[in-house]
N, C-alpha and C. Protein backbone atom coordinates (compact mmCIF):
# COMPACT_ATOMS: atom_id res chain seq x y z
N UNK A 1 -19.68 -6.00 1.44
CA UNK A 1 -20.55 -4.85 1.64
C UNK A 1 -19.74 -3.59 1.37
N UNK A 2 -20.23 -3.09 0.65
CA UNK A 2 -19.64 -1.41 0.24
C UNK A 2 -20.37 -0.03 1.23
N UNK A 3 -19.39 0.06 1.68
CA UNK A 3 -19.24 1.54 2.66
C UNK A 3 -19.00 2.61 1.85
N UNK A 4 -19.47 3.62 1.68
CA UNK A 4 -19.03 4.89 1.24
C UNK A 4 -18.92 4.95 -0.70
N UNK A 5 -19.07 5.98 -1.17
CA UNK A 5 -18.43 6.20 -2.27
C UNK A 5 -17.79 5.55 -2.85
N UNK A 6 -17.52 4.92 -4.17
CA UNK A 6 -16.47 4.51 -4.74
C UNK A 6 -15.91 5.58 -5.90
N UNK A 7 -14.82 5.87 -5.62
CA UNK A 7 -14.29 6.57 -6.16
C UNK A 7 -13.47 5.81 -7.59
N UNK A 8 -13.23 6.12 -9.05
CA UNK A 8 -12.43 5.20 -10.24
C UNK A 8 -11.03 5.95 -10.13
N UNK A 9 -10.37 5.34 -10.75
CA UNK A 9 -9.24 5.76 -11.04
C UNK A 9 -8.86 6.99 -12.20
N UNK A 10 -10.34 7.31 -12.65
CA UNK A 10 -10.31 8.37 -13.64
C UNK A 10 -10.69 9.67 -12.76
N UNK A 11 -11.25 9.38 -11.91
CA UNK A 11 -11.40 10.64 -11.00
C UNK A 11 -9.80 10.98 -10.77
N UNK A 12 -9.31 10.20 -10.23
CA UNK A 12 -8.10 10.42 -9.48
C UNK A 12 -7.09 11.27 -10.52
N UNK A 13 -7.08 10.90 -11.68
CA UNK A 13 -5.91 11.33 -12.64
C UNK A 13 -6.76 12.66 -12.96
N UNK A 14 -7.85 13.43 -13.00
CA UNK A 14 -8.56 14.64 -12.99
C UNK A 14 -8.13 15.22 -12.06
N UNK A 15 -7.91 14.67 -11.07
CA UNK A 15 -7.44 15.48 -9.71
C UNK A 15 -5.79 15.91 -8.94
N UNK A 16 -4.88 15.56 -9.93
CA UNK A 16 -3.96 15.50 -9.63
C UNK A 16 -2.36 14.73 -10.60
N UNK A 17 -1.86 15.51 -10.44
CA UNK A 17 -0.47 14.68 -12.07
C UNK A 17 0.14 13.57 -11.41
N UNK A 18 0.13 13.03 -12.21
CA UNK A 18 0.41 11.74 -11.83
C UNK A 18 2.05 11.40 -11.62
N UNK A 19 2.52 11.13 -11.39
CA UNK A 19 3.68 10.74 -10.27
C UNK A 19 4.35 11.89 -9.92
N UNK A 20 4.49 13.01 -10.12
CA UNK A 20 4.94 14.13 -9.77
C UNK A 20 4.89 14.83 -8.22
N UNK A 21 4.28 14.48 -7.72
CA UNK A 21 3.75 14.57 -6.38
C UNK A 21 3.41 13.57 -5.54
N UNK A 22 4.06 13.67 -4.51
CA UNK A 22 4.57 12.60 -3.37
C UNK A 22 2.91 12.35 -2.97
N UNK A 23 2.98 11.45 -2.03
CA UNK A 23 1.96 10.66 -1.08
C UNK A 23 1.03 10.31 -1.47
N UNK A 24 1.18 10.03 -3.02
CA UNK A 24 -0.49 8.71 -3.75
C UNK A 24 0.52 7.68 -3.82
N UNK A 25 -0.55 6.90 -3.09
CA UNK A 25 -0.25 5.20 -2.79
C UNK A 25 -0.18 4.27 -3.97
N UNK A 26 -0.48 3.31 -4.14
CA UNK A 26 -1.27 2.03 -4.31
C UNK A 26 -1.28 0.82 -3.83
N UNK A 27 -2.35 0.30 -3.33
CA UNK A 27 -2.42 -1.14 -2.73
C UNK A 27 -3.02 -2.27 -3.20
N UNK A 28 -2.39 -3.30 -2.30
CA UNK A 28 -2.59 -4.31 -3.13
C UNK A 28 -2.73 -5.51 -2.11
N UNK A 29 -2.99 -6.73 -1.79
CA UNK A 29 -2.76 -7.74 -0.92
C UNK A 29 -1.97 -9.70 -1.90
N UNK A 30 -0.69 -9.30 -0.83
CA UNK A 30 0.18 -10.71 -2.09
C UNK A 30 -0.44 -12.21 -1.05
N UNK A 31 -1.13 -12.55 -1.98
CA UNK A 31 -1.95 -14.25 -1.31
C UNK A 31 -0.87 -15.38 -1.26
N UNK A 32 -0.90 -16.21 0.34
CA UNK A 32 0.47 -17.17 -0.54
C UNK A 32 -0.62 -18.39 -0.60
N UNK A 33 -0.13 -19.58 -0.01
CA UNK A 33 -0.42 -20.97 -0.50
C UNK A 33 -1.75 -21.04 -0.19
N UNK A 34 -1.99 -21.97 -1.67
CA UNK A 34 -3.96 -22.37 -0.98
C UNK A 34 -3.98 -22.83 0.45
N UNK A 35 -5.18 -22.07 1.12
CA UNK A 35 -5.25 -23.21 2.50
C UNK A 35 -4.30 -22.12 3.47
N UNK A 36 -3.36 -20.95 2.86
CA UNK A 36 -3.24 -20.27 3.88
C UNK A 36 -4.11 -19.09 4.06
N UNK A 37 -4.20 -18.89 5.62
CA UNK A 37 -5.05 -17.49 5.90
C UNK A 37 -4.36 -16.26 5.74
N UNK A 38 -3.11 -15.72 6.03
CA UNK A 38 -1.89 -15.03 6.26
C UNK A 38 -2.15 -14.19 4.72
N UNK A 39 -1.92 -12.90 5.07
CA UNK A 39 -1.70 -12.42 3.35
C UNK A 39 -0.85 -11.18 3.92
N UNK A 40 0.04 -11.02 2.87
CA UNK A 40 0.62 -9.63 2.68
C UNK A 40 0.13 -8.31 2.17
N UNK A 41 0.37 -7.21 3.07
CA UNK A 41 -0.68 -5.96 2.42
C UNK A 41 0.72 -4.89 2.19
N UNK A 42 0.61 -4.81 0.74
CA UNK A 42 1.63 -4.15 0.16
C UNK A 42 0.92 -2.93 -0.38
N UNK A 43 1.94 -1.64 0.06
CA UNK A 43 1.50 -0.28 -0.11
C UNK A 43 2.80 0.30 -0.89
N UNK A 44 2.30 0.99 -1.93
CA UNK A 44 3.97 1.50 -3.02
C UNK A 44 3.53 2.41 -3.21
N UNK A 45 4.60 3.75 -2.58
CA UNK A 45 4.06 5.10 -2.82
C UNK A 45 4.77 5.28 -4.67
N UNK A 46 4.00 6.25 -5.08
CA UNK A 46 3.64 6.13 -6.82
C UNK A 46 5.17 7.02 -7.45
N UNK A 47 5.74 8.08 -6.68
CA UNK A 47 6.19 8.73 -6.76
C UNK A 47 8.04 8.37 -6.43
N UNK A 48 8.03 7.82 -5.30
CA UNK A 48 9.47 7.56 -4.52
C UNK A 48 9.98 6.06 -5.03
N UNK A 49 8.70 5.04 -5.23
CA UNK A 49 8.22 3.87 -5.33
C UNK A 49 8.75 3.00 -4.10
N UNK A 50 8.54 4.13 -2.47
CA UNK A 50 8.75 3.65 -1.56
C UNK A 50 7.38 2.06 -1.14
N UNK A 51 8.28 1.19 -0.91
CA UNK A 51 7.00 0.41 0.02
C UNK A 51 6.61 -0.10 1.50
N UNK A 52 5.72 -0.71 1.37
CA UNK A 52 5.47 -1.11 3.08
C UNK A 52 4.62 -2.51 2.70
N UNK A 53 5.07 -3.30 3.53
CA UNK A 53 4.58 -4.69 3.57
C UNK A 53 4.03 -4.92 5.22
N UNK A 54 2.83 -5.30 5.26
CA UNK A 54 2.39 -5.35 6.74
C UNK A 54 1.68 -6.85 6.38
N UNK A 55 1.74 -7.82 6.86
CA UNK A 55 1.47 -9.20 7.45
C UNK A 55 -0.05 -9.02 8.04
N UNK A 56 -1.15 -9.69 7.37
CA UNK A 56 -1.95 -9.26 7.65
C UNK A 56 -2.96 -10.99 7.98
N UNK A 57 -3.72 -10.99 9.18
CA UNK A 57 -4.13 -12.44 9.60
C UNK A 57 -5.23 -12.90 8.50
N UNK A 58 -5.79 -12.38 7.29
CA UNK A 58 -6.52 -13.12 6.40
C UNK A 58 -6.91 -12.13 5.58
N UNK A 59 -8.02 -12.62 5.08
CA UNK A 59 -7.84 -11.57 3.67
C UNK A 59 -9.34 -10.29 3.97
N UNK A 60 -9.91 -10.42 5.05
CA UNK A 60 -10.96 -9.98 5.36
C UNK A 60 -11.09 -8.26 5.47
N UNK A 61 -11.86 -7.30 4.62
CA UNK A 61 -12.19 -6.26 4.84
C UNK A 61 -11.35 -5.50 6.32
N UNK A 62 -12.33 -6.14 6.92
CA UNK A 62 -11.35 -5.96 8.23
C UNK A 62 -9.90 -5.83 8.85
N UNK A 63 -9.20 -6.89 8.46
CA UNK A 63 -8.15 -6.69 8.95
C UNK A 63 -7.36 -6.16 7.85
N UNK A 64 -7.73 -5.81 6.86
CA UNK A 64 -7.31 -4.62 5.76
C UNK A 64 -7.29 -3.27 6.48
N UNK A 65 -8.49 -3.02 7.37
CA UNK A 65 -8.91 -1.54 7.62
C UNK A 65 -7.86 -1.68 9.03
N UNK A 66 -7.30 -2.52 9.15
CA UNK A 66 -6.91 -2.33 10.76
C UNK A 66 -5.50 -2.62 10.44
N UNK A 67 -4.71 -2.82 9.42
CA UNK A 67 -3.46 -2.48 8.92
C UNK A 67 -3.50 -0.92 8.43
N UNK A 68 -4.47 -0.43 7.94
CA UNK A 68 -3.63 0.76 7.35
C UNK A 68 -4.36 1.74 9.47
N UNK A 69 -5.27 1.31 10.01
CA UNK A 69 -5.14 1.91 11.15
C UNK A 69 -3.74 1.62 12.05
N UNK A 70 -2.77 0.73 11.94
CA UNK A 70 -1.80 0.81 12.29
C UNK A 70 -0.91 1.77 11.62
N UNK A 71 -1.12 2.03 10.35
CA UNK A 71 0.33 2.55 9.71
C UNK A 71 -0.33 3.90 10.16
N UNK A 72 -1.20 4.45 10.26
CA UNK A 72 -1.68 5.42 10.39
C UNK A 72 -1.32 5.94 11.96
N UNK A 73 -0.87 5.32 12.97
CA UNK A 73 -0.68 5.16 14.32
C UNK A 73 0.92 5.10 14.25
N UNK A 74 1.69 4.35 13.05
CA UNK A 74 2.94 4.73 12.90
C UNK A 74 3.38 5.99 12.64
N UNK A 75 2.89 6.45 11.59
CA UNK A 75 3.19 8.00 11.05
C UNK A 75 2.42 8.92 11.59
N UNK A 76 1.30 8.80 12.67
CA UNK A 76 0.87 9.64 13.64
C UNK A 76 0.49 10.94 12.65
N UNK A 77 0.37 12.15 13.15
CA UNK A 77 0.27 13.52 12.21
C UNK A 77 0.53 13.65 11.15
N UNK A 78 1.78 12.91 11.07
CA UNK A 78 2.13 12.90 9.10
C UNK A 78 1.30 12.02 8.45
N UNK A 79 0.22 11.21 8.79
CA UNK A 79 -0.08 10.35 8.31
C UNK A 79 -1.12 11.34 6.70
N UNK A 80 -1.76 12.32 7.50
CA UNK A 80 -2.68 12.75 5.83
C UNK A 80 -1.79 13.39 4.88
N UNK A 81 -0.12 14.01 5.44
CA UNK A 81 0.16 14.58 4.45
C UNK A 81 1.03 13.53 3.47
N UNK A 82 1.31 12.28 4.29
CA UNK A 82 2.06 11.30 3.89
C UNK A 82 0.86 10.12 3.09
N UNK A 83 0.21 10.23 3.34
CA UNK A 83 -0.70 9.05 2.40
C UNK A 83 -2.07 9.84 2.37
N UNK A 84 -1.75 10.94 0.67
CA UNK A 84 -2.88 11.74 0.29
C UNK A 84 -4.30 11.16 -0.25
N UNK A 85 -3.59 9.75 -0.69
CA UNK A 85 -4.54 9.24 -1.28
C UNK A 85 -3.52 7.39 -1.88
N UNK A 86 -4.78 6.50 -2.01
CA UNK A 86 -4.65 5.06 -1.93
C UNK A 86 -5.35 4.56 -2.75
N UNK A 87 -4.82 3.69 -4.03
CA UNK A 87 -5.55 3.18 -5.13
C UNK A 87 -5.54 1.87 -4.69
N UNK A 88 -6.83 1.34 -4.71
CA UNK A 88 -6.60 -0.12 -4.95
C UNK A 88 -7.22 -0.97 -6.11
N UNK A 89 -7.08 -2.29 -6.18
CA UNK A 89 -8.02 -2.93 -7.29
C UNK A 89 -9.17 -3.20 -6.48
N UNK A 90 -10.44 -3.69 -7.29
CA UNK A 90 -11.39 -4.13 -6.79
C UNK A 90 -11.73 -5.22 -5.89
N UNK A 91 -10.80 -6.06 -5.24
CA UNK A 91 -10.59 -6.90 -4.43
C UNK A 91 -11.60 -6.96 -3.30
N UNK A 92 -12.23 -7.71 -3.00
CA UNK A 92 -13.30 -7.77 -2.11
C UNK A 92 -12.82 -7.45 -0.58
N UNK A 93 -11.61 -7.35 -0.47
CA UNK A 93 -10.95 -7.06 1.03
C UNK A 93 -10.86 -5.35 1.11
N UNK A 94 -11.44 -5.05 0.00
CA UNK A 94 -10.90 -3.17 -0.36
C UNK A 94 -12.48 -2.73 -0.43
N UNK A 95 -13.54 -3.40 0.03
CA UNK A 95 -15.02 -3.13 -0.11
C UNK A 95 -15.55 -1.87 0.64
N UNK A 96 -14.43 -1.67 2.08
CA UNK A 96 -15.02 -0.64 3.03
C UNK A 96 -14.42 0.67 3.12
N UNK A 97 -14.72 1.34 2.18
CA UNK A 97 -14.14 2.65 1.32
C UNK A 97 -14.20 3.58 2.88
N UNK A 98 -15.48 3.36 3.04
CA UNK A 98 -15.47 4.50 4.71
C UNK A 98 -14.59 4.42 5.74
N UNK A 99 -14.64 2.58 6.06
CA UNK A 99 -13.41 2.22 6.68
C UNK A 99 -12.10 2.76 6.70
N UNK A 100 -11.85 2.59 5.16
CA UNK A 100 -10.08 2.69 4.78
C UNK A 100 -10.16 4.22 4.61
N UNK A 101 -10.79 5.00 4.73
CA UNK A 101 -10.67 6.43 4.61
C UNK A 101 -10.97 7.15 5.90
N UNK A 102 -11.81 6.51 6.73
CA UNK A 102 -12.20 7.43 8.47
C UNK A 102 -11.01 6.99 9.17
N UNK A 103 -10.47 8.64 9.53
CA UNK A 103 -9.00 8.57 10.95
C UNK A 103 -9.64 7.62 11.81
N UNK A 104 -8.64 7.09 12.41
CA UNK A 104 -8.89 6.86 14.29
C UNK A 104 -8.30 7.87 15.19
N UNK A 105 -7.20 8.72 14.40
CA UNK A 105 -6.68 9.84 15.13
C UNK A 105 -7.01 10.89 15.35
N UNK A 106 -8.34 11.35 14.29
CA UNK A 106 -9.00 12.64 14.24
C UNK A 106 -10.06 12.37 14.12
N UNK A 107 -11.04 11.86 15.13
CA UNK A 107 -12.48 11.39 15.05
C UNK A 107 -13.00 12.76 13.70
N UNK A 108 -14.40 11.84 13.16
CA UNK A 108 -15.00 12.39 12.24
C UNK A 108 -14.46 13.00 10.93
N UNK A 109 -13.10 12.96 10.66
CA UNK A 109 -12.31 13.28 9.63
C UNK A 109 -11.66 12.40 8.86
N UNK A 110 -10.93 12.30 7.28
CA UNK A 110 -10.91 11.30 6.41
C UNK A 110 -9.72 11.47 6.84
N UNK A 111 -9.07 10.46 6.68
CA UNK A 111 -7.27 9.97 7.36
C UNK A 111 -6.32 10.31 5.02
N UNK A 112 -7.56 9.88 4.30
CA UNK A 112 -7.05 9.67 3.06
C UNK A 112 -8.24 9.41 2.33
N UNK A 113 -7.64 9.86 0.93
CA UNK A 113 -8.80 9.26 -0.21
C UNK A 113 -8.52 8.24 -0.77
N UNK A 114 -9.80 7.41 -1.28
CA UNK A 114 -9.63 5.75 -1.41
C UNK A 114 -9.82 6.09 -3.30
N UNK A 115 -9.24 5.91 -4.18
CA UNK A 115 -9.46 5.65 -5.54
C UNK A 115 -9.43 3.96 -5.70
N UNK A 116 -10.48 3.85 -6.62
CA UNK A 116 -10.57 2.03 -6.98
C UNK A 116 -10.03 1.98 -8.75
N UNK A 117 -9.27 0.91 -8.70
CA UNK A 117 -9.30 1.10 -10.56
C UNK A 117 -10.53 0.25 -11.37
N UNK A 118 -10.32 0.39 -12.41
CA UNK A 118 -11.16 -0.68 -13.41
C UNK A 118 -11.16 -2.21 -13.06
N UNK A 119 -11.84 -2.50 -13.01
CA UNK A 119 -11.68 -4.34 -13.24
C UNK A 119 -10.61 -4.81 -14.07
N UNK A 120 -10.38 -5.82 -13.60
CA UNK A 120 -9.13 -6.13 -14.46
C UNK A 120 -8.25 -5.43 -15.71
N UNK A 121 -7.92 -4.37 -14.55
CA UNK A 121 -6.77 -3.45 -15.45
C UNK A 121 -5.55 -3.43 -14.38
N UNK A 122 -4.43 -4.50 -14.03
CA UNK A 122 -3.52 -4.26 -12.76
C UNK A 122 -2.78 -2.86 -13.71
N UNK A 123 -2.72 -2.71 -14.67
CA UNK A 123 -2.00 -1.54 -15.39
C UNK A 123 -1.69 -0.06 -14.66
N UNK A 124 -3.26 -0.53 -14.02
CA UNK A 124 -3.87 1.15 -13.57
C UNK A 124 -3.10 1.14 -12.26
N UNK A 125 -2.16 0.34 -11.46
CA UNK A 125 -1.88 0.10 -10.43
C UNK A 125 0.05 -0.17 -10.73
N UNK A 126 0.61 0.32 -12.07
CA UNK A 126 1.85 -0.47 -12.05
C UNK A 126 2.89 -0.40 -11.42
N UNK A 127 3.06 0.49 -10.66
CA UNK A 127 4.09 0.75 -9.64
C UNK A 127 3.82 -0.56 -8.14
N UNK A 128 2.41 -0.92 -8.13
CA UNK A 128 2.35 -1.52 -6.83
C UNK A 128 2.54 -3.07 -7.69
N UNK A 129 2.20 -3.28 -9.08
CA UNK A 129 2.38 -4.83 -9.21
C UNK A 129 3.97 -4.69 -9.40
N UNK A 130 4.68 -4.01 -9.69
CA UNK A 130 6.42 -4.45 -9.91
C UNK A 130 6.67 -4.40 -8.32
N UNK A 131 5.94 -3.94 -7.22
CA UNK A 131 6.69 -4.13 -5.86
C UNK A 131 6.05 -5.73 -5.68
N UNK A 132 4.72 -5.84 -6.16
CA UNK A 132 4.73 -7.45 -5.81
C UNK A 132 5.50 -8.11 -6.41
N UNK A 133 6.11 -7.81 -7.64
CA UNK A 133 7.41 -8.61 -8.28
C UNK A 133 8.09 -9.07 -7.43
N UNK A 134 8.93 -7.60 -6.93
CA UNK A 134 9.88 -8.02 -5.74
C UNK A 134 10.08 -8.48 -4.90
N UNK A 135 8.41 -8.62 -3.92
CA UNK A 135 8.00 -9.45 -2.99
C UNK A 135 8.28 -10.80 -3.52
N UNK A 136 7.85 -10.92 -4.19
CA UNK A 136 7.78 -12.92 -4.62
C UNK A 136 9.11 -12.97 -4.91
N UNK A 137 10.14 -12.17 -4.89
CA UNK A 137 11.49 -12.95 -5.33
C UNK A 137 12.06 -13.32 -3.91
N UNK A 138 11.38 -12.97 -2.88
CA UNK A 138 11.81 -13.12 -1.32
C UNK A 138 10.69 -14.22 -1.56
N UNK A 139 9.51 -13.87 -1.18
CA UNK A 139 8.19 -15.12 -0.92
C UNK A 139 7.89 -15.47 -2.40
N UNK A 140 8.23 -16.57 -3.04
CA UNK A 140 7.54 -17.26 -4.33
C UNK A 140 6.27 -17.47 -4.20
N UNK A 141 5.59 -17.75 -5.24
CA UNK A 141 4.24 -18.26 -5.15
C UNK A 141 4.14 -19.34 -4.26
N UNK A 142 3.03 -19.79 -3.18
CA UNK A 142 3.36 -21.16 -2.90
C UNK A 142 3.75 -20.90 -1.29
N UNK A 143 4.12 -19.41 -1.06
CA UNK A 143 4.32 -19.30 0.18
C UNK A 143 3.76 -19.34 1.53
N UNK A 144 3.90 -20.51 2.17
CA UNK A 144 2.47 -20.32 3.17
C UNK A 144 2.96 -19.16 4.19
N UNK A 145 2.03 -17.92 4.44
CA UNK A 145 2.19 -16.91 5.18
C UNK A 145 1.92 -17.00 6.70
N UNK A 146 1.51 -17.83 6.92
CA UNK A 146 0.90 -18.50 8.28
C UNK A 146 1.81 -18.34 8.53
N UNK A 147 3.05 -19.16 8.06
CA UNK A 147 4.32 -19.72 8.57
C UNK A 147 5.30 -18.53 8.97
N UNK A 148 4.94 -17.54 8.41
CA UNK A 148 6.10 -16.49 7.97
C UNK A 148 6.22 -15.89 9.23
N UNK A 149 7.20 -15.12 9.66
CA UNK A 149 7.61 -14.51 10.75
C UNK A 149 7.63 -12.91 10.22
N UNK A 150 7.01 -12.20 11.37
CA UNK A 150 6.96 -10.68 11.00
C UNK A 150 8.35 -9.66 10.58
N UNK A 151 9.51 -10.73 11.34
CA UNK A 151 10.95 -10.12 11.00
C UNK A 151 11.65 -10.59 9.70
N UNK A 152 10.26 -11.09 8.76
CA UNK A 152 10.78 -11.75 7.73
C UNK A 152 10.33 -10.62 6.88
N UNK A 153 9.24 -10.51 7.05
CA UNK A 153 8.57 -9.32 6.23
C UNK A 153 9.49 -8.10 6.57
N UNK A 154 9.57 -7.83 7.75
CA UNK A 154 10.63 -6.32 7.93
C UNK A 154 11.46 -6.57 6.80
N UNK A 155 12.67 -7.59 6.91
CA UNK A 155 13.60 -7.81 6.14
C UNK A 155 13.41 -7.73 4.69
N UNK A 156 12.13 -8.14 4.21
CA UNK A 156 11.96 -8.06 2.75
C UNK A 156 11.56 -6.69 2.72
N UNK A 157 10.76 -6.08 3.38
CA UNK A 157 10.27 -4.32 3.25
C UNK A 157 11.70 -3.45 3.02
N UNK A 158 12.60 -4.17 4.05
CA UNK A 158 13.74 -2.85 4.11
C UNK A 158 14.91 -3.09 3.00
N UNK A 159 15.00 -5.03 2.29
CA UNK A 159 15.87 -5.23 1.39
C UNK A 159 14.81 -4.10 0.40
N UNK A 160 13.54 -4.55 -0.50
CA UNK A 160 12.84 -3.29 -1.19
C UNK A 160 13.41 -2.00 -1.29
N UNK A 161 13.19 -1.51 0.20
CA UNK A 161 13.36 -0.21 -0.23
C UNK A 161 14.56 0.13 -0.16
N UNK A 162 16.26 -0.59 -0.02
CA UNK A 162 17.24 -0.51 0.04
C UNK A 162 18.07 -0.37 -1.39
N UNK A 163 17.28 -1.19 -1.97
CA UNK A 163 17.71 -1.35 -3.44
C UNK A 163 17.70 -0.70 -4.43
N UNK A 164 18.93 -0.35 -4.97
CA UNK A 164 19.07 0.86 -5.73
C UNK A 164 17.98 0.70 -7.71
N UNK A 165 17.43 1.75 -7.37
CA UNK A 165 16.31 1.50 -8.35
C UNK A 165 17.10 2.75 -10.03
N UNK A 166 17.15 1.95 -11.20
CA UNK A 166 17.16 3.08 -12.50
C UNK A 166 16.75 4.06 -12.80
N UNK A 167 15.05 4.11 -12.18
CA UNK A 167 14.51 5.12 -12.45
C UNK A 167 14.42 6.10 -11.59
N UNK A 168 15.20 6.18 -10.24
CA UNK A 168 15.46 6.93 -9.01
C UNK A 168 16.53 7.78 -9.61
N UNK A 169 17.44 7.12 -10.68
CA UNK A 169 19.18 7.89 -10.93
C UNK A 169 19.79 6.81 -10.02
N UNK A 170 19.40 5.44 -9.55
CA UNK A 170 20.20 4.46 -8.98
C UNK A 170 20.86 4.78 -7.39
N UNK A 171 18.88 5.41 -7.27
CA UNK A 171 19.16 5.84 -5.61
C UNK A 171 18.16 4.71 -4.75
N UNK A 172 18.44 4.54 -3.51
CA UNK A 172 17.41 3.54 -2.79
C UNK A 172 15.82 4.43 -2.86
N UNK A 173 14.74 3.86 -2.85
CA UNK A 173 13.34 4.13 -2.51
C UNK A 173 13.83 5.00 -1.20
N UNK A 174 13.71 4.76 -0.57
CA UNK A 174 13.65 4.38 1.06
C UNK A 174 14.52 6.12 1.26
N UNK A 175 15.55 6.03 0.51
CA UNK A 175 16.35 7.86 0.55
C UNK A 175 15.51 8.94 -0.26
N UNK A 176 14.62 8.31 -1.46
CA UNK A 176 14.13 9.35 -2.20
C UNK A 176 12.66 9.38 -1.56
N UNK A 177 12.42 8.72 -0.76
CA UNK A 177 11.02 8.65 0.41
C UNK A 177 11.04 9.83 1.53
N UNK A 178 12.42 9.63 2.08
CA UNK A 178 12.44 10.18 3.12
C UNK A 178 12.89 11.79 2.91
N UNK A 179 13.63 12.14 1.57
CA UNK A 179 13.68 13.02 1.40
C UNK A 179 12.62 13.49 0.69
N UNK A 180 11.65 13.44 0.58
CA UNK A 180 10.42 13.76 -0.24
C UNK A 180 9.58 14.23 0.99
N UNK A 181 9.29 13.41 2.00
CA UNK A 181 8.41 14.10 3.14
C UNK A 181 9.11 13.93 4.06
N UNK A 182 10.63 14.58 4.16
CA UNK A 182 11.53 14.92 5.26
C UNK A 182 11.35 14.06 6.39
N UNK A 183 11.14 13.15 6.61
CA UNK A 183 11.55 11.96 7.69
C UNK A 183 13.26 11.70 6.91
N UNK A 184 13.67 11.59 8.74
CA UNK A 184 14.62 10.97 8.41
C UNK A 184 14.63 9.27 7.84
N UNK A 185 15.78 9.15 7.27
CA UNK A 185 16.11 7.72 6.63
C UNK A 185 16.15 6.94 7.50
């Protein structure tokens, strides 16, 4: 069921230059073994190519909208200037646009804007499929997530953003993140 507006990914590039400016997202959810419920909800900011991996109990609308209401409860106040906006693919777990865009922290106000891309274009999304790269070199295909432990995921989030990236100048995500919207490292 579709909530709210759908916004394309051509709106989004009208509205703003594209990696030049911190806090546009993109998301994505990494599925492991048939038969598991468990999925990974991977968020890669476009700019720092900081990420966040949150362990999520199935693949349902729902507990999509109630991961980014956690991260949103992590970063508290910074949360609208820190995640301006969130692309995802058309994935049926990304259906509740109102959801993934209404605060819980500021009743009646948008926490973020939701952009959707084209149908099968992951292109329109490439910063978040090379972080699923990286994910699967920790979790391969095949991974049952059930199984996985949440300090496993920390560990793969913080090896990510530890790792010195080429197109940073061969600086970690995680330093060109935090110096971008002044949180400390």
């Amino acid at each position: 069921m579709l909530l709210g507006a759908v916004v394309s990914r051509s709106a989004r590039r009208k509205s703003r230059p594209a990696r030049r400016s911190g806090g546009h997202w993109e998301g994505d959810t990494v599925v492991g073994k048939k038969g598991s419920k468990a999925r990974l909800r991977a968020f890669s900011e476009r700019a720092t190519r900081n990420g966040i991996i949150i362990k999520i109990p199935d693949g349902t609308t729902k507990s999509v909208v109630r991961a980014l209401d956690k991260l949103e409860r992590r970063f508290g106040a910074d949360f609208p200037r820190i995640f301006k906006s969130i692309t995802f693919d058309n994935g049926s777990e990304f259906a509740d646009c109102e959801g993934l865009e209404r605060s819980r922290r500021r009743k009646g106000k948008k926490r973020t804007v939701v952009y959707y891309c084209h149908p099968y274009t992951d292109c329109e999304r490439e910063t978040n499929e090379n972080i699923n790269r990286m994910i699967r070199r920790k979790f391969p295909k095949g991974t049952d997530f059930d199984k996985v432990r949440a300090s496993k995921v920390k560990a793969a989030e913080t090896w990510l953003n530890n790792c010195p990236r080429g197109i940073l100048g061969f600086r970690s995500a995680v330093c060109v993140f935090s110096e971008a919207v002044g949180l400390a490292a």
